[in-house]
N, C-alpha and C. Protein backbone atom coordinates (compact mmCIF):
# COMPACT_ATOMS: atom_id res chain seq x y z
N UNK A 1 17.40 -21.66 77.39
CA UNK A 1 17.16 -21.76 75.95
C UNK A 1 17.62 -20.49 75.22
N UNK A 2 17.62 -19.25 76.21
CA UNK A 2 17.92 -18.00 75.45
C UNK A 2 19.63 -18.17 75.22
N UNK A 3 20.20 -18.58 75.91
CA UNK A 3 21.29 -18.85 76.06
C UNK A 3 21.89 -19.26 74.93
N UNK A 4 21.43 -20.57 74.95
CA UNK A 4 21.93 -21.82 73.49
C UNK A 4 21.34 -21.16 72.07
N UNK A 5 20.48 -20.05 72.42
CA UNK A 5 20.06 -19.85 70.73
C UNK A 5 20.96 -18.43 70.75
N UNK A 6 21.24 -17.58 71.82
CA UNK A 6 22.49 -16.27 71.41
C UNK A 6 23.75 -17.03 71.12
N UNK A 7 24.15 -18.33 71.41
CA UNK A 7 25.50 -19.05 71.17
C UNK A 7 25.54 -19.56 69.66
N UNK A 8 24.17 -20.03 69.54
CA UNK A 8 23.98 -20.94 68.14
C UNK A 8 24.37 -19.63 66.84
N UNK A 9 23.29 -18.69 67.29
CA UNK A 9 23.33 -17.46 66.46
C UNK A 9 24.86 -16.54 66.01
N UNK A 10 25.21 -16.23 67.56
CA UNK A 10 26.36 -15.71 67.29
C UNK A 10 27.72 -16.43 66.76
N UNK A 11 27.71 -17.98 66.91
CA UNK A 11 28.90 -18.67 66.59
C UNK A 11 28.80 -18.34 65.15
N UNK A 12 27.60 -19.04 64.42
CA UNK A 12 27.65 -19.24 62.92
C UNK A 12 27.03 -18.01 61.91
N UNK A 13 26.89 -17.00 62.48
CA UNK A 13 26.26 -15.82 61.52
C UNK A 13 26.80 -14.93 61.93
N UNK A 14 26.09 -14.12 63.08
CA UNK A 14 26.67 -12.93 63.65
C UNK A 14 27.99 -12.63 63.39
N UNK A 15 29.11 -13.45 64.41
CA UNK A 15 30.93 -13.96 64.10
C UNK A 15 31.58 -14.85 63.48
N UNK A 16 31.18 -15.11 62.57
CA UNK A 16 31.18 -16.64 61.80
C UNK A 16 32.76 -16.45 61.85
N UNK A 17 33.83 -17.50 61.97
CA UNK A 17 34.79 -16.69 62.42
C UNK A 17 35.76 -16.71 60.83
N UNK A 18 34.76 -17.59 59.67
CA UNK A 18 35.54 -17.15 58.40
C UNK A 18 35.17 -16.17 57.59
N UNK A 19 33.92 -15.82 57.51
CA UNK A 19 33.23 -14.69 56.64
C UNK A 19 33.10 -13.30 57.22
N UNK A 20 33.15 -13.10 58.57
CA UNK A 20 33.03 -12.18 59.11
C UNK A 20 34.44 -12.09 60.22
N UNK A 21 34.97 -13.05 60.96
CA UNK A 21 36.22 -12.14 61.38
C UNK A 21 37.74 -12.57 61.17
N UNK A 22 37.51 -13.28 59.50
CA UNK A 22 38.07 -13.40 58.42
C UNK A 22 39.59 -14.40 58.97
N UNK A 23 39.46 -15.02 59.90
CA UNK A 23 40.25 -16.38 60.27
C UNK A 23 40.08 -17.35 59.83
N UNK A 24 41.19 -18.57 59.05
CA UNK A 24 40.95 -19.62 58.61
C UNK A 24 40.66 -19.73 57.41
N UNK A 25 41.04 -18.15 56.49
CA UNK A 25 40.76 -18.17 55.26
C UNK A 25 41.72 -19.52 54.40
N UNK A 26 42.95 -19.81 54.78
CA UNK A 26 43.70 -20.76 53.77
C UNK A 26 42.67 -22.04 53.30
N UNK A 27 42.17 -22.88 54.63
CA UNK A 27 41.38 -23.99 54.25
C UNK A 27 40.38 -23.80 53.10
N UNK A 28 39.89 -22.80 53.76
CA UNK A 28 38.01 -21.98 53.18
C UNK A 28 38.47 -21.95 51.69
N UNK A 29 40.00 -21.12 51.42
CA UNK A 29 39.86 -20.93 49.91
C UNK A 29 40.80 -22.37 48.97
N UNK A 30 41.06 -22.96 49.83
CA UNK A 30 41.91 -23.84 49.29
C UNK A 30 41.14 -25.29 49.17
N UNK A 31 40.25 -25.61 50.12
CA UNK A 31 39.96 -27.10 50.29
C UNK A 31 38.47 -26.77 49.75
N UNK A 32 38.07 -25.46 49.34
CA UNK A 32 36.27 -25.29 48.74
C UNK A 32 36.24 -26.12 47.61
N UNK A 33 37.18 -26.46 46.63
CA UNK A 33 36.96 -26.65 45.21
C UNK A 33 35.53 -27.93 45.44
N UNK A 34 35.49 -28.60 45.92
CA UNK A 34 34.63 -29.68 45.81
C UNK A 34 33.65 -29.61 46.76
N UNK A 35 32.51 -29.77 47.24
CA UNK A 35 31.53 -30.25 48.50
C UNK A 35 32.07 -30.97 49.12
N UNK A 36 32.20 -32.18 48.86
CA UNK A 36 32.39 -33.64 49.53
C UNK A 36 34.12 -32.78 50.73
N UNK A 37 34.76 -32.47 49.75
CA UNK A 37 36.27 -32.05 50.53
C UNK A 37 36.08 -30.83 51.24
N UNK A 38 35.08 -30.17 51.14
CA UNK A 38 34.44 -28.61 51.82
C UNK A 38 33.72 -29.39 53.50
N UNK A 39 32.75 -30.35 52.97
CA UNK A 39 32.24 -30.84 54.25
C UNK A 39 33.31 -31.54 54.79
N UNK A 40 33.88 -32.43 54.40
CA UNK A 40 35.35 -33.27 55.16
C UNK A 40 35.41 -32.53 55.94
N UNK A 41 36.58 -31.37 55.45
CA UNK A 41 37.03 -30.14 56.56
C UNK A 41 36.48 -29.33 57.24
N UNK A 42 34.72 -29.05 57.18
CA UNK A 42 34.06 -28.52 57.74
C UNK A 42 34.20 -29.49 59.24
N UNK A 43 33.73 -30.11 58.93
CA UNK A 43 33.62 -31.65 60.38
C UNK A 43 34.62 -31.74 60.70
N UNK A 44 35.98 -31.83 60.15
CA UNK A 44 37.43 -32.28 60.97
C UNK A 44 37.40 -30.59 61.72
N UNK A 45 37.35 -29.80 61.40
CA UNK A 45 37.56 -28.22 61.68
C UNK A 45 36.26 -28.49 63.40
N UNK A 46 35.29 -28.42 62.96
CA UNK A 46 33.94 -28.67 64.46
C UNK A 46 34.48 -29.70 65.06
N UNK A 47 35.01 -30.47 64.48
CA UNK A 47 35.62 -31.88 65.86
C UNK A 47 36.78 -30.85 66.56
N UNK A 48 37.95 -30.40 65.62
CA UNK A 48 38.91 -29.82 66.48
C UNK A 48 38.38 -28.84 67.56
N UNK A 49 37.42 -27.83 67.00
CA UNK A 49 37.43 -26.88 67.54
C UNK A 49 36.58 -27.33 68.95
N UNK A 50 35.62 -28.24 69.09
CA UNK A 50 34.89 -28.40 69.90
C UNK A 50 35.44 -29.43 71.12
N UNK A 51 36.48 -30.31 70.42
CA UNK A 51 37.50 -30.31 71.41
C UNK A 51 38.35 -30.12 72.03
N UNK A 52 38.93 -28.77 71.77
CA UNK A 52 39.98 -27.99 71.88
C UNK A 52 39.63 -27.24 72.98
N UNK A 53 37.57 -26.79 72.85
CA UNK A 53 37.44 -25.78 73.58
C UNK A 53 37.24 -26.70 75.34
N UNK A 54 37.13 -27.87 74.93
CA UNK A 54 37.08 -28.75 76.08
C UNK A 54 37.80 -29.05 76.90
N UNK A 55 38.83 -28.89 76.14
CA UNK A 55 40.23 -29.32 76.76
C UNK A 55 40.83 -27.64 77.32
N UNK A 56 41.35 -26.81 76.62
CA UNK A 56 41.78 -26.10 76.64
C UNK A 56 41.01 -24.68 77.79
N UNK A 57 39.93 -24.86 77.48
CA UNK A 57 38.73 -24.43 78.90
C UNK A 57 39.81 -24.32 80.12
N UNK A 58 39.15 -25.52 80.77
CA UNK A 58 40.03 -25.86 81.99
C UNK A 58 41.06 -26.04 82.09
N UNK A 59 42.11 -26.30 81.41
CA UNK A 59 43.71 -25.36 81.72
C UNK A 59 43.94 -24.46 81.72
N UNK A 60 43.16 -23.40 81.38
CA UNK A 60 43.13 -22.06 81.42
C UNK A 60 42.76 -21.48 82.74
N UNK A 61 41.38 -21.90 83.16
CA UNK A 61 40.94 -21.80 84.65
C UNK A 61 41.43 -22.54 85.69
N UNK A 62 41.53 -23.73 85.48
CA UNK A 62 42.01 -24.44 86.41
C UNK A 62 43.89 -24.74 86.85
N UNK A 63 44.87 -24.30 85.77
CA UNK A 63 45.60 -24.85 85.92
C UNK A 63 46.54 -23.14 85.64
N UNK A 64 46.32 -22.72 84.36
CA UNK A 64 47.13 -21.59 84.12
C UNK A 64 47.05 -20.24 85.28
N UNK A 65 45.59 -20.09 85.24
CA UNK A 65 45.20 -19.10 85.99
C UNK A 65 45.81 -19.20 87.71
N UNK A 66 45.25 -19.84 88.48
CA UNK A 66 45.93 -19.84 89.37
C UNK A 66 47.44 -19.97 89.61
N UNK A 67 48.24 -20.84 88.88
CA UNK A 67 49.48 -20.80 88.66
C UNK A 67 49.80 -19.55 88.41
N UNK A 68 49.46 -18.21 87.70
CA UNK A 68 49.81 -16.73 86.82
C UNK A 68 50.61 -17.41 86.30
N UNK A 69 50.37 -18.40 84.94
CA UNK A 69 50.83 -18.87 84.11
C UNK A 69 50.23 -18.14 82.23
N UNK A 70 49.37 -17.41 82.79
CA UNK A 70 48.58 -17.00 81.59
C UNK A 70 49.22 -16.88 80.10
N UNK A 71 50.22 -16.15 80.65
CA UNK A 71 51.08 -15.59 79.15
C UNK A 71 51.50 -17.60 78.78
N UNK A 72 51.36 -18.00 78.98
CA UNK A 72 51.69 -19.29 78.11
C UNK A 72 50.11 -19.78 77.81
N UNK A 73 49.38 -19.13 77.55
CA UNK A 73 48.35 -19.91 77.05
C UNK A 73 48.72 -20.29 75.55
N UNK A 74 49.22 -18.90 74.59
CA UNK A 74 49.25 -19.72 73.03
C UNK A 74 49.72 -20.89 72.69
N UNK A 75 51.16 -21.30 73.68
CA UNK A 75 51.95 -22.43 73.57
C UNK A 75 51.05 -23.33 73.86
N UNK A 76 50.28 -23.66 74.75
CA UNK A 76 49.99 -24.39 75.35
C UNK A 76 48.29 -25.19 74.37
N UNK A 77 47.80 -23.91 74.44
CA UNK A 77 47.04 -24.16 73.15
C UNK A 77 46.69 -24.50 72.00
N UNK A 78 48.29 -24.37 70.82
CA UNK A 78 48.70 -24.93 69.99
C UNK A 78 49.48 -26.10 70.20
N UNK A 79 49.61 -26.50 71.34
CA UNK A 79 50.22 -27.68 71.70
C UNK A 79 48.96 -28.87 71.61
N UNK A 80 47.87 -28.54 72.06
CA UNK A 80 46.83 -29.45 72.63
C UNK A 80 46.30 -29.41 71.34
N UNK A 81 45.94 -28.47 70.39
CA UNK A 81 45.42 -28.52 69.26
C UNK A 81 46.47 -29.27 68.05
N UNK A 82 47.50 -29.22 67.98
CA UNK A 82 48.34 -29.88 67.24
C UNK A 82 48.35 -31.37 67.66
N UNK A 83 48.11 -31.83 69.29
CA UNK A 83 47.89 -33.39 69.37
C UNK A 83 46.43 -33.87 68.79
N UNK A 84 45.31 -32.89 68.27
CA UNK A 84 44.23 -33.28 68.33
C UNK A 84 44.27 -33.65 66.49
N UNK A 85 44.77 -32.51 66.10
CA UNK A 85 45.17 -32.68 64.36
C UNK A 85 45.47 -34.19 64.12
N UNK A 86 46.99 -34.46 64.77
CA UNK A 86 47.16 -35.62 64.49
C UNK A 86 46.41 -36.37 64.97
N UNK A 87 45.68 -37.13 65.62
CA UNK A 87 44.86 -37.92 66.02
C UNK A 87 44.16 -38.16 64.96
N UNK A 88 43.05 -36.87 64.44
CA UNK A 88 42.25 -36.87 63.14
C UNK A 88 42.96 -37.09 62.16
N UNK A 89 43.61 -36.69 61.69
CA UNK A 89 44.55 -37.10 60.30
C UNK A 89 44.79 -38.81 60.54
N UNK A 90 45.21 -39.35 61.56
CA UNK A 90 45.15 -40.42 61.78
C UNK A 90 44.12 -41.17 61.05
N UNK A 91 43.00 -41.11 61.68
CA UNK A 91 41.74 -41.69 61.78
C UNK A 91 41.05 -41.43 60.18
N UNK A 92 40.93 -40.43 60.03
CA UNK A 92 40.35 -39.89 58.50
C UNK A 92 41.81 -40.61 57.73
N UNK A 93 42.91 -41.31 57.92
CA UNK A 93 43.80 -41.79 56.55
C UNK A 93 43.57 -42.90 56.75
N UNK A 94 43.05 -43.80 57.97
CA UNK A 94 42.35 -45.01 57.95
C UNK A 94 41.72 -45.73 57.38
N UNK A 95 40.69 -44.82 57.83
CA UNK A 95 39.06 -44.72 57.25
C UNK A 95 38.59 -43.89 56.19
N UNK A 96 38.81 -43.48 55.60
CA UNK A 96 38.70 -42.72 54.38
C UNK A 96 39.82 -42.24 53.81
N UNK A 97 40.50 -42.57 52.85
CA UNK A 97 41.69 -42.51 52.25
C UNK A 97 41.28 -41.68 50.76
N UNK A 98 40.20 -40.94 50.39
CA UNK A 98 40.03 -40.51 49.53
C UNK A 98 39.57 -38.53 49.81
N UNK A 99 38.86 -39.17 51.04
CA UNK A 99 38.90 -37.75 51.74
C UNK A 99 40.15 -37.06 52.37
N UNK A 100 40.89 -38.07 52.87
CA UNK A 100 42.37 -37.79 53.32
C UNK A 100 43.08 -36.88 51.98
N UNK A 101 43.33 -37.53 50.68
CA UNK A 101 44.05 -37.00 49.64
C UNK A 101 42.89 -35.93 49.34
N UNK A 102 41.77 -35.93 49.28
CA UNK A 102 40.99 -34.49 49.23
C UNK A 102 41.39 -33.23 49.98
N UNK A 103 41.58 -33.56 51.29
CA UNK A 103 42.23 -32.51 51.78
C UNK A 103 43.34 -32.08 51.58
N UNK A 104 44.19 -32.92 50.94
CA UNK A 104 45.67 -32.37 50.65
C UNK A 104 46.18 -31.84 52.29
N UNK A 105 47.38 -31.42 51.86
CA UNK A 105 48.43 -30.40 52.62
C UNK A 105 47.74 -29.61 54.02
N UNK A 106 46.13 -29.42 53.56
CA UNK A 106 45.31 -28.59 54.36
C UNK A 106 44.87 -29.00 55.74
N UNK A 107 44.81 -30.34 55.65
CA UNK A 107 44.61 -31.22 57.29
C UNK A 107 45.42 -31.20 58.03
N UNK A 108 46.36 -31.44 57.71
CA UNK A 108 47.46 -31.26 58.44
C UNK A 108 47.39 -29.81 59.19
N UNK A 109 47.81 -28.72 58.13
CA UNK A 109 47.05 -26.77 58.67
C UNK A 109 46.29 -26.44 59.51
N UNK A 110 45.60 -27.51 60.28
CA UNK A 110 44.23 -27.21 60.75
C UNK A 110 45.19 -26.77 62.04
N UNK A 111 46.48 -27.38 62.30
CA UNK A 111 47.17 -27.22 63.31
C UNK A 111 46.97 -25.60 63.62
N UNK A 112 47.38 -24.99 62.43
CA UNK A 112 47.90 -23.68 62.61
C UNK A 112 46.72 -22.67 61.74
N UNK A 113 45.84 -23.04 62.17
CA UNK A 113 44.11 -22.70 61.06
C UNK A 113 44.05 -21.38 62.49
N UNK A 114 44.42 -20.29 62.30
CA UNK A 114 44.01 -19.41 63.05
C UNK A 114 42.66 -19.40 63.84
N UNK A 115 41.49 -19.84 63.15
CA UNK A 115 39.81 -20.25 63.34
C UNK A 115 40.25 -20.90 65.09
N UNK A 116 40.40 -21.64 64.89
CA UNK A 116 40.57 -22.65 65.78
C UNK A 116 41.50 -22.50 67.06
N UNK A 117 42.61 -21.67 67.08
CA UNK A 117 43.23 -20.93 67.82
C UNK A 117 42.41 -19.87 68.57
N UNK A 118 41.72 -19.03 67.39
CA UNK A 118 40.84 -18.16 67.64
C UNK A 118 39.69 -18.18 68.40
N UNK A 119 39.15 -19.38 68.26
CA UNK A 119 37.78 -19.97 69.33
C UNK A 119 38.49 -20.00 70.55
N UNK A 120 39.91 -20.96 71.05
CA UNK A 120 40.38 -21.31 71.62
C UNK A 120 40.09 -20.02 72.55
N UNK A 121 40.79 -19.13 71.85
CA UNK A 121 41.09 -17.57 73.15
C UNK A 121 39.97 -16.61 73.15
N UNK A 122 39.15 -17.20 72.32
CA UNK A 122 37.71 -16.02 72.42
C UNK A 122 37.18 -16.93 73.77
N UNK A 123 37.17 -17.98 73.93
CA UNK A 123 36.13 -18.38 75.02
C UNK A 123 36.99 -18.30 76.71
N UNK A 124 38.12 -17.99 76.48
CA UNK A 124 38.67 -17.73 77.74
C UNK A 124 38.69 -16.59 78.00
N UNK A 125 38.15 -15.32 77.32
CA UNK A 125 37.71 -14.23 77.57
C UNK A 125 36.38 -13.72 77.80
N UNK A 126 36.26 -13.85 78.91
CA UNK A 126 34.75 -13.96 79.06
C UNK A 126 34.48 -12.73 79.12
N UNK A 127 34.70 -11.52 79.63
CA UNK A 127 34.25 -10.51 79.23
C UNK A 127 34.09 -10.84 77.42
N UNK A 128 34.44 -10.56 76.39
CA UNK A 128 34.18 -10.98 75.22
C UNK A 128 32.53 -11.69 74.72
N UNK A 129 33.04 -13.03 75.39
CA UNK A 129 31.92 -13.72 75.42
C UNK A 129 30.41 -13.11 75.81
N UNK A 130 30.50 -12.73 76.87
CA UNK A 130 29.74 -12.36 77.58
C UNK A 130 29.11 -11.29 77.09
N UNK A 131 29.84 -10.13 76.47
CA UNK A 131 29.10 -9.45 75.06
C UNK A 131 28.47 -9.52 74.13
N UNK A 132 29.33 -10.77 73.49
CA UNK A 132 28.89 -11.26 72.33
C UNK A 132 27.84 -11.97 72.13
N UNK A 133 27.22 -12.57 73.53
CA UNK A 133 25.92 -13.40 73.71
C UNK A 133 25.25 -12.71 74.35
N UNK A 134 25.63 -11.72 75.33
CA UNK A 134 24.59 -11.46 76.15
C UNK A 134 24.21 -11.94 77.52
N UNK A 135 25.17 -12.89 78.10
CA UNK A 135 24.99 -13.86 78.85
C UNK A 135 25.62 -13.26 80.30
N UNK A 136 25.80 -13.27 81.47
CA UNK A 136 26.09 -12.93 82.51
C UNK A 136 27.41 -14.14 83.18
N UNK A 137 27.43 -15.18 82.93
CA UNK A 137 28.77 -15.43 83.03
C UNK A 137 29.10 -16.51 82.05
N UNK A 138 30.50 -17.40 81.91
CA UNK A 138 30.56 -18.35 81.15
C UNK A 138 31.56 -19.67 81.60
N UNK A 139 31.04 -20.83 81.12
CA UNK A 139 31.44 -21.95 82.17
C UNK A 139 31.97 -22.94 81.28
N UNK A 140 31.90 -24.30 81.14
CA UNK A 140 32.74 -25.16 80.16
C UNK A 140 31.61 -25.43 78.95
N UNK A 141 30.71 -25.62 80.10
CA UNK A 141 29.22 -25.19 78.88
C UNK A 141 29.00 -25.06 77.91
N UNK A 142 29.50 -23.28 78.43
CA UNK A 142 29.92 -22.46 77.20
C UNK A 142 30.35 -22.62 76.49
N UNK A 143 31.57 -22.35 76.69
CA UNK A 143 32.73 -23.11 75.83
C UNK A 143 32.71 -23.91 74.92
N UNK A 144 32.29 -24.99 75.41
CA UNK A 144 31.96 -26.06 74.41
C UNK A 144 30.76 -25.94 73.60
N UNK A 145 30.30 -25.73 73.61
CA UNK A 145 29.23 -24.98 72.81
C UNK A 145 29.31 -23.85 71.91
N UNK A 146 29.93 -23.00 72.43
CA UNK A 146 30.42 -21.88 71.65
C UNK A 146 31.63 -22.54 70.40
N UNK A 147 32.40 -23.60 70.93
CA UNK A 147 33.76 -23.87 70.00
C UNK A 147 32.86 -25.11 68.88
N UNK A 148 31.52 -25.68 69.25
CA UNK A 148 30.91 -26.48 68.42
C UNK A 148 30.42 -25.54 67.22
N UNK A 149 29.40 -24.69 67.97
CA UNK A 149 29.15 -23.95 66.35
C UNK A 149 29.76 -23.06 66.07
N UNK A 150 30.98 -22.92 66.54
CA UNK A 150 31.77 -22.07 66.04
C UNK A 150 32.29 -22.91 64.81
N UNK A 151 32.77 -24.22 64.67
CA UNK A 151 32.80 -25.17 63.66
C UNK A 151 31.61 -25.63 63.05
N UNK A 152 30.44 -25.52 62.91
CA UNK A 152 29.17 -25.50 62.47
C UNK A 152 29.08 -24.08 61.94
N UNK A 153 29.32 -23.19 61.92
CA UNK A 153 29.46 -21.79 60.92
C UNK A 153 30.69 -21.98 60.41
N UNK A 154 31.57 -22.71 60.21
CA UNK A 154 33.06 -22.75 59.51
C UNK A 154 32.68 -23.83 58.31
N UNK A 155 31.91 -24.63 58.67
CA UNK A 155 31.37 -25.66 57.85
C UNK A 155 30.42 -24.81 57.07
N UNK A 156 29.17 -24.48 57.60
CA UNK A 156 28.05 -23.74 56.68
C UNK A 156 28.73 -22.94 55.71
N UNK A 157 30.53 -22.24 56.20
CA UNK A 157 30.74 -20.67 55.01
C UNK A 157 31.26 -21.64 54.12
N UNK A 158 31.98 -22.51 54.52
CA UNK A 158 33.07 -23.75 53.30
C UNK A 158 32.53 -24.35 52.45
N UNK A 159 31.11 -25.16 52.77
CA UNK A 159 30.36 -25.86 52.13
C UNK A 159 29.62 -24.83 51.29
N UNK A 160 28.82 -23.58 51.81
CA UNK A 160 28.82 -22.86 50.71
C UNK A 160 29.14 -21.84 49.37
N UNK A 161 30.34 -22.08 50.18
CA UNK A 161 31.54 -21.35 48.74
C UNK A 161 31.78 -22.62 47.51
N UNK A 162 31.66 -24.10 48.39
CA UNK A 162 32.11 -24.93 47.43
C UNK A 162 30.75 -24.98 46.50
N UNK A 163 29.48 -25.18 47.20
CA UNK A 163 29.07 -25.49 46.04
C UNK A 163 28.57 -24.11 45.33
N UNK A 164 28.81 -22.36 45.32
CA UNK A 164 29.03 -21.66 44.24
C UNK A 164 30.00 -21.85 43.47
N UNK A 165 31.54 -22.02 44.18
CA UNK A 165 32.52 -22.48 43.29
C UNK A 165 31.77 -23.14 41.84
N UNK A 166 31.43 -24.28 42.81
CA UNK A 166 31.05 -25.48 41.79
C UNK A 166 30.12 -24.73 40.32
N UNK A 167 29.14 -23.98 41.42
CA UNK A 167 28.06 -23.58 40.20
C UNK A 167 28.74 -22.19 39.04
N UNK A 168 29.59 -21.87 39.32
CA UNK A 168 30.37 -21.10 38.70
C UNK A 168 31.07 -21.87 38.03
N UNK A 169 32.30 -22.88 38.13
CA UNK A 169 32.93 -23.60 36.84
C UNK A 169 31.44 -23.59 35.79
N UNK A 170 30.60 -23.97 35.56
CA UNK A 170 29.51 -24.06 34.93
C UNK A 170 29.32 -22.57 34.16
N UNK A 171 29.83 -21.40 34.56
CA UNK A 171 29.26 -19.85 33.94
C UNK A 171 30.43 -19.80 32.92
N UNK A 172 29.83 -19.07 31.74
CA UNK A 172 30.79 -18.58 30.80
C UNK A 172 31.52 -17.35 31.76
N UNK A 173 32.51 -17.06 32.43
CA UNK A 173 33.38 -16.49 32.96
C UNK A 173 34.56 -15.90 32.22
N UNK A 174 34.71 -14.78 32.05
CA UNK A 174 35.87 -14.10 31.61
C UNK A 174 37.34 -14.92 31.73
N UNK A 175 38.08 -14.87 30.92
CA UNK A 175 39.14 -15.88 31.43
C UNK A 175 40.03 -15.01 32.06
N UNK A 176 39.84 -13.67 32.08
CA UNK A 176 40.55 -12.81 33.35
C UNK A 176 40.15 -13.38 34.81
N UNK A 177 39.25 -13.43 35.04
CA UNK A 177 38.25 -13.94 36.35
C UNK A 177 38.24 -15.38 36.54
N UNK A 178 38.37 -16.41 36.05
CA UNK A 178 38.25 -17.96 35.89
C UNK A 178 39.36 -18.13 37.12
N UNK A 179 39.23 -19.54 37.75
CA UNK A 179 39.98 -19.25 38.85
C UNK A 179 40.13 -18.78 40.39
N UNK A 180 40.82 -18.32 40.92
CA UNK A 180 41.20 -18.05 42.38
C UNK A 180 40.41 -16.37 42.15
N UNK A 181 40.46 -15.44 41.00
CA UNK A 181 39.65 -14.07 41.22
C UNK A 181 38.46 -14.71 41.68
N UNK A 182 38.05 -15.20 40.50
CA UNK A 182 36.32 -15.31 40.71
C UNK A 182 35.56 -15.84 42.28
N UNK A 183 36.54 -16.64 42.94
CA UNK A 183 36.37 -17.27 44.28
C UNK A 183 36.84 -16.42 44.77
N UNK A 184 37.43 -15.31 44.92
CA UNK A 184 37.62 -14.12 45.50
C UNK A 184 36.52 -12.88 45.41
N UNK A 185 35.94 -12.97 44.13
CA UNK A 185 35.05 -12.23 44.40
C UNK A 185 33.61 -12.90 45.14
N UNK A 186 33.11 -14.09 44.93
CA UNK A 186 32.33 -14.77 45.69
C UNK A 186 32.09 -14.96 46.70
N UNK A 187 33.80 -14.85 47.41
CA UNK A 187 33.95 -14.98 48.68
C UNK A 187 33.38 -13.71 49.22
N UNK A 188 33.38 -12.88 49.03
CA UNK A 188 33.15 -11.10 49.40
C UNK A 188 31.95 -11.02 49.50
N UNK A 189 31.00 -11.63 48.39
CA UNK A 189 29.74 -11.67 48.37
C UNK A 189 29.03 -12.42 49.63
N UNK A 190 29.44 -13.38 49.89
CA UNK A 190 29.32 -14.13 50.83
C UNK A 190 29.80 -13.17 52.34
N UNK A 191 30.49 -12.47 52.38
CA UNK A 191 31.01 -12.04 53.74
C UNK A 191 29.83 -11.05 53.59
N UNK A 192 29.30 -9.99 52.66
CA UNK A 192 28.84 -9.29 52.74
C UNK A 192 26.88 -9.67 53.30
N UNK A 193 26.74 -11.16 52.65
CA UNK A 193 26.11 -11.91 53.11
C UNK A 193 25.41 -11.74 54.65
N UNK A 194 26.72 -12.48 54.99
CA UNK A 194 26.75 -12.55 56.62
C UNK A 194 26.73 -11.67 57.42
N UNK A 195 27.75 -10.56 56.62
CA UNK A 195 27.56 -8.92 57.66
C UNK A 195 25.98 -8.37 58.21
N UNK A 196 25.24 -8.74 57.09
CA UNK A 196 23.87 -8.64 57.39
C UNK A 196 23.27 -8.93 58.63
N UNK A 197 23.96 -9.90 59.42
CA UNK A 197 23.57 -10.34 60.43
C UNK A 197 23.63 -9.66 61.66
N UNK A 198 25.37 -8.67 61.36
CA UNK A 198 25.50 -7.76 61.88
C UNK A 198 24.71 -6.58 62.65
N UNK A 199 24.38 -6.29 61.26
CA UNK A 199 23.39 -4.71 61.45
C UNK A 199 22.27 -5.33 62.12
N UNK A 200 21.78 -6.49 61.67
CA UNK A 200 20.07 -6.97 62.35
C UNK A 200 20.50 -6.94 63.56
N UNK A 201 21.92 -7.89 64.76
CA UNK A 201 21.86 -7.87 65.98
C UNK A 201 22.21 -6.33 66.62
């Protein structure tokens, strides 16, 4: 249990990997304008990432490693994550064709959403890991767990920029600031937020 609550903790506060180690900013500032299109991509972002870390796990241990294939992990990684994009883009233009045009241009990106890359190679470093939780070794488990709320803190920072966004169109705002500043400065507020979490661990 100590385990799953240093993973829960550290995925979505501690390293949140958009507010604090500032990956995956394009979606975060581009797809916030609304809730509804903030959560979309929050969930398509935790599906990728949590299957990516599933997949991508064990080719790493099982297939790269012994081979001393390592130095091809990025290829190989953005390979498996780019079949997973399309799949979802698939499925979300199916089945929801309003959330699809909500996301715009940005679903597609998730390909190349650094976040998600980034989980990818944080959990095959287990020294890393193993810091960052506290934990003594790390297994697919992990992994998968770690790459779930690692998309469960990508969702919590998105969804809550959208709805300040939101509550900000609402403020008499400088028309210097109206815009991409003002969600720039919000955004900061918000990182500074989370850093908090920092100093407490």
């Amino acid at each position: 249990m100590g385990t799953f609550m240093m993973i829960v903790i550290s995925a979505v506060f501690v390293s949140n990997f958009v507010v604090v180690q500032f990956l995956g900013i394009c979606p975060f500032l581009g797809v916030s304008k609304t809730t509804s299109g903030a959560l979309g991509m929050g969930v398509a972002v935790t599906l990728v990432m949590t299957v990516t870390c599933l997949i991508t796990y064990p080719i790493y241990v099982y297939i790269l490693t012994p081979l001393e294939l390592e130095y091809m992990e990025i290829i190989v990684f953005i390979f498996v994550i780019a079949a997973l994009v399309q799949m979802i883009e698939k499925v979300i233009k199916k089945f929801s064709p309003p959330l699809y045009n909500a996301m715009g241009i940005y679903l597609p990106l998730i390909t190349t959403n650094c976040a998600v890359l980034g989980v990818a190679e944080t959990v095959i470093d287990t020294s890393l890991m193993m810091d960052q939780l506290g934990i003594t070794s790390v297994n697919l488990g992990t992994a998968v767990l770690y790459g779930f709320f690692a998309g469960v803190g990508f969702t919590v920072a998105i969804v809550l920029l959208s709805g300040l966004r939101e509550k900000v169109d609402f403020l008499d705002t400088p028309k210097s600031l109206k815009g991409f500043p003002v969600t720039m400065v919000t955004a900061c507020f918000m990182a500074m937020g989370f850093y908090v979490f920092n100093l407490i661990g």
